[in-house]
N, C-alpha and C. Protein backbone atom coordinates (compact mmCIF):
# COMPACT_ATOMS: atom_id res chain seq x y z
N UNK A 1 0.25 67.34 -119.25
CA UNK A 1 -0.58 67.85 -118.17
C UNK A 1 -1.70 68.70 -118.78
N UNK A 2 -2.90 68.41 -118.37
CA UNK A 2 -3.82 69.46 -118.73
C UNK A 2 -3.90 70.28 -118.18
N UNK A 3 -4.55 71.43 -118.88
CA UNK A 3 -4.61 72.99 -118.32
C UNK A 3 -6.08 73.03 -117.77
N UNK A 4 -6.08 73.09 -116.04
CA UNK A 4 -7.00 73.15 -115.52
C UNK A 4 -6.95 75.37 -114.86
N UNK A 5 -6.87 76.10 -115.95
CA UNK A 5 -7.21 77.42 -115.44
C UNK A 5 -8.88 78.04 -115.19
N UNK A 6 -9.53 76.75 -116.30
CA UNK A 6 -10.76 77.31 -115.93
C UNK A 6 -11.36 77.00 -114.48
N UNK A 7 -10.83 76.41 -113.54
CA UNK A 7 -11.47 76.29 -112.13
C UNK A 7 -10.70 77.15 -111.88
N UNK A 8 -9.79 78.01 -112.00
CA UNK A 8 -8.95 79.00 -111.05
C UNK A 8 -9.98 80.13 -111.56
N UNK A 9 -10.36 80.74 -112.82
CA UNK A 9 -11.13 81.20 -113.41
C UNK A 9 -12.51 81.37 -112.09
N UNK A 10 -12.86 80.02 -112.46
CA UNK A 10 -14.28 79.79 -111.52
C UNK A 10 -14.56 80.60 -110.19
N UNK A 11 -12.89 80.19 -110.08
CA UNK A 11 -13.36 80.53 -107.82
C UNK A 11 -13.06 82.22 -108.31
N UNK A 12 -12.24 82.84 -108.69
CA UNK A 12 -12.27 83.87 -108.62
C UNK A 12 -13.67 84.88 -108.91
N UNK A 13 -14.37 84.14 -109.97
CA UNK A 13 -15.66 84.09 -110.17
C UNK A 13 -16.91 84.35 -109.02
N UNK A 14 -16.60 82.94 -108.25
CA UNK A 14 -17.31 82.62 -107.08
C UNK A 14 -16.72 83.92 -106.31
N UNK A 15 -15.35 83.89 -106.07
CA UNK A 15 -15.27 85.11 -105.08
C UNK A 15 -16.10 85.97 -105.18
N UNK A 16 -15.62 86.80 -106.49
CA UNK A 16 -16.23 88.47 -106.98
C UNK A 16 -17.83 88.43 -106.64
N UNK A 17 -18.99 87.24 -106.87
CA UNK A 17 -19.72 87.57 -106.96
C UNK A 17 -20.51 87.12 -105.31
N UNK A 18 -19.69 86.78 -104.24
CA UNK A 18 -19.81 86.66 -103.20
C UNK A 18 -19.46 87.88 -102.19
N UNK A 19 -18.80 88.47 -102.58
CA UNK A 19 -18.35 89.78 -102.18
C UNK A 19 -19.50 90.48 -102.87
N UNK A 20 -20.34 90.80 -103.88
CA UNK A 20 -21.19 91.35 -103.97
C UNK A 20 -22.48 91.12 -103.18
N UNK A 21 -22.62 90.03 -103.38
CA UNK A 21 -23.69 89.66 -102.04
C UNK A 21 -23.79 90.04 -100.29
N UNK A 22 -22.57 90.45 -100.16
CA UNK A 22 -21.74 90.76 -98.47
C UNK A 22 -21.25 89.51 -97.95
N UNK A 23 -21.01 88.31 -99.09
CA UNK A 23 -20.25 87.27 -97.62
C UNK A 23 -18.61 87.76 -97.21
N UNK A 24 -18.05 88.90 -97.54
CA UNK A 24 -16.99 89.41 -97.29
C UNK A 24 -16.65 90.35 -96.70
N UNK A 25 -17.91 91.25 -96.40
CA UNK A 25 -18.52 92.54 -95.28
C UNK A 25 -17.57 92.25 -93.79
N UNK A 26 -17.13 93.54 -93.44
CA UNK A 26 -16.54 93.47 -92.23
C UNK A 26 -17.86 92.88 -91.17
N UNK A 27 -17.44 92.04 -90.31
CA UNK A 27 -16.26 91.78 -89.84
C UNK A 27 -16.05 90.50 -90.49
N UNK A 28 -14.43 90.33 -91.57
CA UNK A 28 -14.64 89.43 -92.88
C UNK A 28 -14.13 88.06 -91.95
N UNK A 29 -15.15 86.73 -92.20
CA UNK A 29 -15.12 85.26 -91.89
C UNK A 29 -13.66 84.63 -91.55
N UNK A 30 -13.65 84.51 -90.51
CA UNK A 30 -12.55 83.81 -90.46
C UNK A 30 -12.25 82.89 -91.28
N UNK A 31 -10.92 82.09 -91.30
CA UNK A 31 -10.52 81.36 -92.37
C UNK A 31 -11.43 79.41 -91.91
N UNK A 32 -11.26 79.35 -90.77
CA UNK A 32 -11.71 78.32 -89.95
C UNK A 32 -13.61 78.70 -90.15
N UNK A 33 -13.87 79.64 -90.26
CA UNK A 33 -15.28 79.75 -90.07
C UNK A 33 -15.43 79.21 -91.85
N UNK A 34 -14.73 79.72 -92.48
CA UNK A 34 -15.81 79.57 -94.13
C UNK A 34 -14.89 78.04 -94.33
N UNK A 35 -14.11 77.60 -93.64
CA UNK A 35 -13.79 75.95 -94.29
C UNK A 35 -15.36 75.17 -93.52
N UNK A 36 -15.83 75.73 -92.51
CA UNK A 36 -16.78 75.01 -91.37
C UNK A 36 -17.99 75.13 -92.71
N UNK A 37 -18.22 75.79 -93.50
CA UNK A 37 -19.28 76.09 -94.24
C UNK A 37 -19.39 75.23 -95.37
N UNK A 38 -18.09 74.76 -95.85
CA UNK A 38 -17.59 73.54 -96.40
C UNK A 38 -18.00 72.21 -95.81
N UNK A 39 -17.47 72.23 -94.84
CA UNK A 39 -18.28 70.93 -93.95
C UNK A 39 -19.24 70.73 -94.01
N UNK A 40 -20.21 71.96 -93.12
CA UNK A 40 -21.51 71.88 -93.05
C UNK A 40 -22.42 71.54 -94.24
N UNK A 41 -22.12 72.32 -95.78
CA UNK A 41 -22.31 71.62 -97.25
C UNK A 41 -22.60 70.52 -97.32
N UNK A 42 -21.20 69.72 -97.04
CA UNK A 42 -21.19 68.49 -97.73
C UNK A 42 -22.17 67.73 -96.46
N UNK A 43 -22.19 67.51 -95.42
CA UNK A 43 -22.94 67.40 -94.31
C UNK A 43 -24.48 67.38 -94.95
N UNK A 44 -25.03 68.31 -95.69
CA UNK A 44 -26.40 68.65 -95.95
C UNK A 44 -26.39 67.44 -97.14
N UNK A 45 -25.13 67.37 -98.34
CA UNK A 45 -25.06 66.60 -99.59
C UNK A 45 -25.73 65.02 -98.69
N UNK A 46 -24.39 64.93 -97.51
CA UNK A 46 -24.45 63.35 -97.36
C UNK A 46 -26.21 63.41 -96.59
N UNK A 47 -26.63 64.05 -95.90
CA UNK A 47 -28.19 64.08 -95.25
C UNK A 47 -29.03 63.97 -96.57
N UNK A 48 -29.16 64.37 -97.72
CA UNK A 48 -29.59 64.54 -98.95
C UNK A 48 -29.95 63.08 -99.74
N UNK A 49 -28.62 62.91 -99.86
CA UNK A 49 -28.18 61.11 -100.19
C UNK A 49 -28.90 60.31 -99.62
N UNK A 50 -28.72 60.65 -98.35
CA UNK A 50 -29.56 59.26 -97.06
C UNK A 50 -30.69 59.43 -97.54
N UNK A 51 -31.37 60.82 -97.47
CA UNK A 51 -32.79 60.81 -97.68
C UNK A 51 -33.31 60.31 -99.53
N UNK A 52 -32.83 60.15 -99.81
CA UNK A 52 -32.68 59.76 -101.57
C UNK A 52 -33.07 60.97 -102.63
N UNK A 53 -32.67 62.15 -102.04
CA UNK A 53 -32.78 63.53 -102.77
C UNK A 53 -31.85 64.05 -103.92
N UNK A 54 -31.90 63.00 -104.85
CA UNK A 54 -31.53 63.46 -106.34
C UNK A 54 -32.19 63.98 -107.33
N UNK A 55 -31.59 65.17 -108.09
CA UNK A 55 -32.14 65.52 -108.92
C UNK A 55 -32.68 64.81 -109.94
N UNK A 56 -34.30 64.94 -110.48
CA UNK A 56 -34.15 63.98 -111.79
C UNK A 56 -33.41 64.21 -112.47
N UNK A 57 -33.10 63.19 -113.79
CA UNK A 57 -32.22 63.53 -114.82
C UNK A 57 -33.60 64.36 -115.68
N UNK A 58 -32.58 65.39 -116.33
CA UNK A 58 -32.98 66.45 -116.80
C UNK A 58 -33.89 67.56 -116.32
N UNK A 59 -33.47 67.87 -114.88
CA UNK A 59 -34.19 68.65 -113.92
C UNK A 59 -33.49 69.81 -113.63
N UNK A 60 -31.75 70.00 -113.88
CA UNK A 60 -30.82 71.25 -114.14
C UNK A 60 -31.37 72.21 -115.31
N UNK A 61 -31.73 71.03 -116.07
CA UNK A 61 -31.68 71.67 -118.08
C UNK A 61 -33.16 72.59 -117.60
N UNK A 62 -34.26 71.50 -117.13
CA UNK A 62 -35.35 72.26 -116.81
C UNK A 62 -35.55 73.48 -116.26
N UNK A 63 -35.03 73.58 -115.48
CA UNK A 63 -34.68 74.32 -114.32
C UNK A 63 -33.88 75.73 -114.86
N UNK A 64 -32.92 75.60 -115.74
CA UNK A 64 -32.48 76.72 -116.35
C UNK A 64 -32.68 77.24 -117.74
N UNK A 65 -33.37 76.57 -118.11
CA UNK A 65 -34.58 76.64 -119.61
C UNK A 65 -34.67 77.98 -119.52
N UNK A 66 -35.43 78.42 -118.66
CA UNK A 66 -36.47 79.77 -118.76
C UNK A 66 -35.81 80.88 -118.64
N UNK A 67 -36.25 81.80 -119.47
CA UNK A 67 -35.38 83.29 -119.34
C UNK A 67 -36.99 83.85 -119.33
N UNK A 68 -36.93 84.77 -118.68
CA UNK A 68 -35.43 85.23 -117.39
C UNK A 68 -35.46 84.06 -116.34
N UNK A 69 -34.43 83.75 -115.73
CA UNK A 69 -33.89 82.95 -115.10
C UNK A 69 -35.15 82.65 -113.93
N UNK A 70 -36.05 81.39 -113.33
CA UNK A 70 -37.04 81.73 -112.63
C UNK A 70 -36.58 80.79 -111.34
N UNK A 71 -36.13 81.86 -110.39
CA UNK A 71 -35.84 80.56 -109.21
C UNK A 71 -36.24 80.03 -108.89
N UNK A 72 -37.88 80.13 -108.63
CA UNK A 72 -39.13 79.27 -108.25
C UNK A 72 -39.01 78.02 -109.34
N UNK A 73 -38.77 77.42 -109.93
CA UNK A 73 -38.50 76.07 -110.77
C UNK A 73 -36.69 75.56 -110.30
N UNK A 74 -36.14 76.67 -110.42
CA UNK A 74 -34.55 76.16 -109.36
C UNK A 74 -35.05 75.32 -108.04
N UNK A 75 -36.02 75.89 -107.23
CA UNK A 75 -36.01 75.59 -106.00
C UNK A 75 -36.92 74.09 -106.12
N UNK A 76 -37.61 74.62 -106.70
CA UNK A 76 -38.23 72.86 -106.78
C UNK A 76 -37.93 71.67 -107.88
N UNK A 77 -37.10 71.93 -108.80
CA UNK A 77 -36.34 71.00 -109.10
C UNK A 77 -35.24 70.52 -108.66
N UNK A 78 -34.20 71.50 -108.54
CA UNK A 78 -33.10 71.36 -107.88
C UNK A 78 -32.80 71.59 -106.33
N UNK A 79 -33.30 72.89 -105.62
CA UNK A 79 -32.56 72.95 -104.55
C UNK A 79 -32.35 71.63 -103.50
N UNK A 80 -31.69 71.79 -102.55
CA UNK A 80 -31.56 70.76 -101.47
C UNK A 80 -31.47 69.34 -102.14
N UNK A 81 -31.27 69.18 -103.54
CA UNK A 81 -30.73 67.61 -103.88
C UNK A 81 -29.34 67.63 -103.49
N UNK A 82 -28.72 66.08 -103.62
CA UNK A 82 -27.16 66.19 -103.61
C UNK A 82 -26.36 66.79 -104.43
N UNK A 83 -26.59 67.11 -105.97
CA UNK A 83 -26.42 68.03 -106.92
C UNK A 83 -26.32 69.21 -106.58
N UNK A 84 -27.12 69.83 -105.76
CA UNK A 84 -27.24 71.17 -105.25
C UNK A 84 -25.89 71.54 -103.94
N UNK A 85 -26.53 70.44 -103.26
CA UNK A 85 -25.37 70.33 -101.98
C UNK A 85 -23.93 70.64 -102.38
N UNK A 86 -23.52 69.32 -103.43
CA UNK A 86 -21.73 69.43 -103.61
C UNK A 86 -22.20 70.35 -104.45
N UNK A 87 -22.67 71.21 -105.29
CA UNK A 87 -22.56 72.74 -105.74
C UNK A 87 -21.99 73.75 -104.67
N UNK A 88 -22.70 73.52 -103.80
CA UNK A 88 -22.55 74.82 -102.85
C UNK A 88 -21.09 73.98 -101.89
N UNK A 89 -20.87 73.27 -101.68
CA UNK A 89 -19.57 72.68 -101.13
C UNK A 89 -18.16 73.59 -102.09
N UNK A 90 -18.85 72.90 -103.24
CA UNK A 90 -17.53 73.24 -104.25
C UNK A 90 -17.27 74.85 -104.76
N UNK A 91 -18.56 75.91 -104.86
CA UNK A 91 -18.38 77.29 -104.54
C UNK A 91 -17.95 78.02 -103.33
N UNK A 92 -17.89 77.45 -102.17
CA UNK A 92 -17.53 77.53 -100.98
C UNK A 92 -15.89 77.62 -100.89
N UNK A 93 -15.32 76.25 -101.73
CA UNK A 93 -14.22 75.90 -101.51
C UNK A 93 -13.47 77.54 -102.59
N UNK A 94 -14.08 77.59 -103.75
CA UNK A 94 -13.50 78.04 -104.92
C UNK A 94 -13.67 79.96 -104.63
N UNK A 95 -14.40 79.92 -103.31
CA UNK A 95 -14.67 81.37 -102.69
C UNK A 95 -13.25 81.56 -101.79
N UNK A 96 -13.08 80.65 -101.00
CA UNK A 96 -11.75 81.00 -99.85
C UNK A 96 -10.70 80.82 -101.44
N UNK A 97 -10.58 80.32 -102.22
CA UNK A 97 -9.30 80.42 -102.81
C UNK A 97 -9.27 81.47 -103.83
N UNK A 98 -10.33 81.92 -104.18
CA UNK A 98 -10.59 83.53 -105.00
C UNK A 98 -10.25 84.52 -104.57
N UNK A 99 -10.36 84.12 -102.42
CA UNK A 99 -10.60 85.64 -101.96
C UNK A 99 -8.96 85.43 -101.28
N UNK A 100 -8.25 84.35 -101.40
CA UNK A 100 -7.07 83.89 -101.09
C UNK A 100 -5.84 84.55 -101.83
N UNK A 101 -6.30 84.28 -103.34
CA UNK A 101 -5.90 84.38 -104.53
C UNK A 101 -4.49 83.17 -105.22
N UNK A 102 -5.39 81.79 -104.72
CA UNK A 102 -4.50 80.42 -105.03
C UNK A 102 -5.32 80.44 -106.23
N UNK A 103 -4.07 80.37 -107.04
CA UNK A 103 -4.43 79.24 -108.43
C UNK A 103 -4.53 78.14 -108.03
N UNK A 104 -5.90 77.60 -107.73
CA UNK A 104 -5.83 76.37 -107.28
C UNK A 104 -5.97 75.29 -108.66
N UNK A 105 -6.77 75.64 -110.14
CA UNK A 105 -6.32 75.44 -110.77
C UNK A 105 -4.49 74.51 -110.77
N UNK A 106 -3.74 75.19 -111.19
CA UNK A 106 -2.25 74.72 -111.08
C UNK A 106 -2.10 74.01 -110.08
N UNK A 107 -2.58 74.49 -108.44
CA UNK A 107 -1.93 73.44 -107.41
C UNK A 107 -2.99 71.79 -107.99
N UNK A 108 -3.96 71.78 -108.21
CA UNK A 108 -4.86 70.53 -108.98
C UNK A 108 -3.83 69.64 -109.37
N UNK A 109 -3.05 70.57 -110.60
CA UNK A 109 -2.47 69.71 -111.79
C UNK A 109 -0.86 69.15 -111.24
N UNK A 110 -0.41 70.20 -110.34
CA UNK A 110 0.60 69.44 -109.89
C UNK A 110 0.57 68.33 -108.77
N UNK A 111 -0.79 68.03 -108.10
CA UNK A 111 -1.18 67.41 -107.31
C UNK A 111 -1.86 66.12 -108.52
N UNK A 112 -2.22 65.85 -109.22
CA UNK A 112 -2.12 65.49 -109.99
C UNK A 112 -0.97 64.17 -110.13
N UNK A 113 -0.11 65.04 -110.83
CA UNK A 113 1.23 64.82 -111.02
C UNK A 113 1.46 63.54 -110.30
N UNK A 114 1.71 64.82 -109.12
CA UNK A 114 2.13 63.91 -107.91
C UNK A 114 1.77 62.77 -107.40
N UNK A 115 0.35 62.28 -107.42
CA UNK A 115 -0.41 61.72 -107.02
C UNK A 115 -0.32 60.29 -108.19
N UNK A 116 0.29 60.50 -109.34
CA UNK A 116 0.55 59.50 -110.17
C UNK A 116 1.85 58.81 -109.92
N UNK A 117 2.15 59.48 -109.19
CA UNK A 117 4.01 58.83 -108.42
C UNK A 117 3.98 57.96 -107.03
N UNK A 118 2.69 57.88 -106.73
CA UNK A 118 2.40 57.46 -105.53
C UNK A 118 1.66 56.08 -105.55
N UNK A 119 1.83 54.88 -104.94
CA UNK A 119 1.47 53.54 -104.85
C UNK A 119 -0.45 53.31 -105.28
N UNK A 120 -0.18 52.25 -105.62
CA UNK A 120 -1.65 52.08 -105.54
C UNK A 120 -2.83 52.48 -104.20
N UNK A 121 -3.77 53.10 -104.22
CA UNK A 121 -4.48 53.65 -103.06
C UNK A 121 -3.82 54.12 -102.09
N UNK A 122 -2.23 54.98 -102.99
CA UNK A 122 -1.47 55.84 -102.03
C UNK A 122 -1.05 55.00 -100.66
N UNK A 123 -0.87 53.04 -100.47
CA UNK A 123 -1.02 52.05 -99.54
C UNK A 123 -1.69 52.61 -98.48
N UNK A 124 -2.93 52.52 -99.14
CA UNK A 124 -3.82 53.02 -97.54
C UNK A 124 -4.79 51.61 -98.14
N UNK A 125 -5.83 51.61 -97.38
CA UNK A 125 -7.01 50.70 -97.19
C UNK A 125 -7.98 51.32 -98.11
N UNK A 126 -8.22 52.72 -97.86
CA UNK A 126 -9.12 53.55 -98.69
C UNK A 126 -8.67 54.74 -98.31
């Protein structure tokens, strides 16, 4: 089994520095409200896609080249691509489990596991 701690690492990450920003300020998000923010994410990814809003290749590297860090080249290379989108999907997710405090890390790997014990396409269709 591989050791997936660096995404448990991550969200706790994502937490701490989301709580600095105030997304954790009383009165703190319901649990149903910040999964909806998840949705809404990937929602923007798949609107992104349709519209054919991918990052060029080598438009991250560009984009974070410059020190000091210049968001004005973030925003117009990257923001609002699908790259950007499942970013903010997947900090979203790794925020409720930081501020949760799931090693989601470990639940991954035993899901994993599990998931190798299970039929081809788990006998679904898809």
């Amino acid at each position: 089994m591989q050791d997936l701690s660096l995404i448990t690492d991550l969200a706790k990450a994502v937490y701490e520095a989301n709580k600095l920003k105030g997304f954790w300020d009383e009165p703190v998000p319901s649990f149903p409200e910040k999964v909806m923010t998840i949705v809404t994410g990937l929602a923007e990814a798949v609107e992104a896609h349709k519209n054919g809003n991918h990052a060029a290749p080598g438009a991250l590297e560009r984009a974070m080249a410059e020190r000091p860090f210049a968001p004005s080249r973030f925003q117009y290379l990257v923001k609002g691509m699908v790259e950007d989108k499942l970013a903010d999907a997947f900090m979203r997710l790794f925020d409720i489990c930081g501020q949760l405090g799931i090693d989601i890390g470990k639940h991954i790997e035993a899901k994993l596991e599990y998931n190798k014990t299970r039929p081809y396409k788990h006998g679904k269709l898809y």
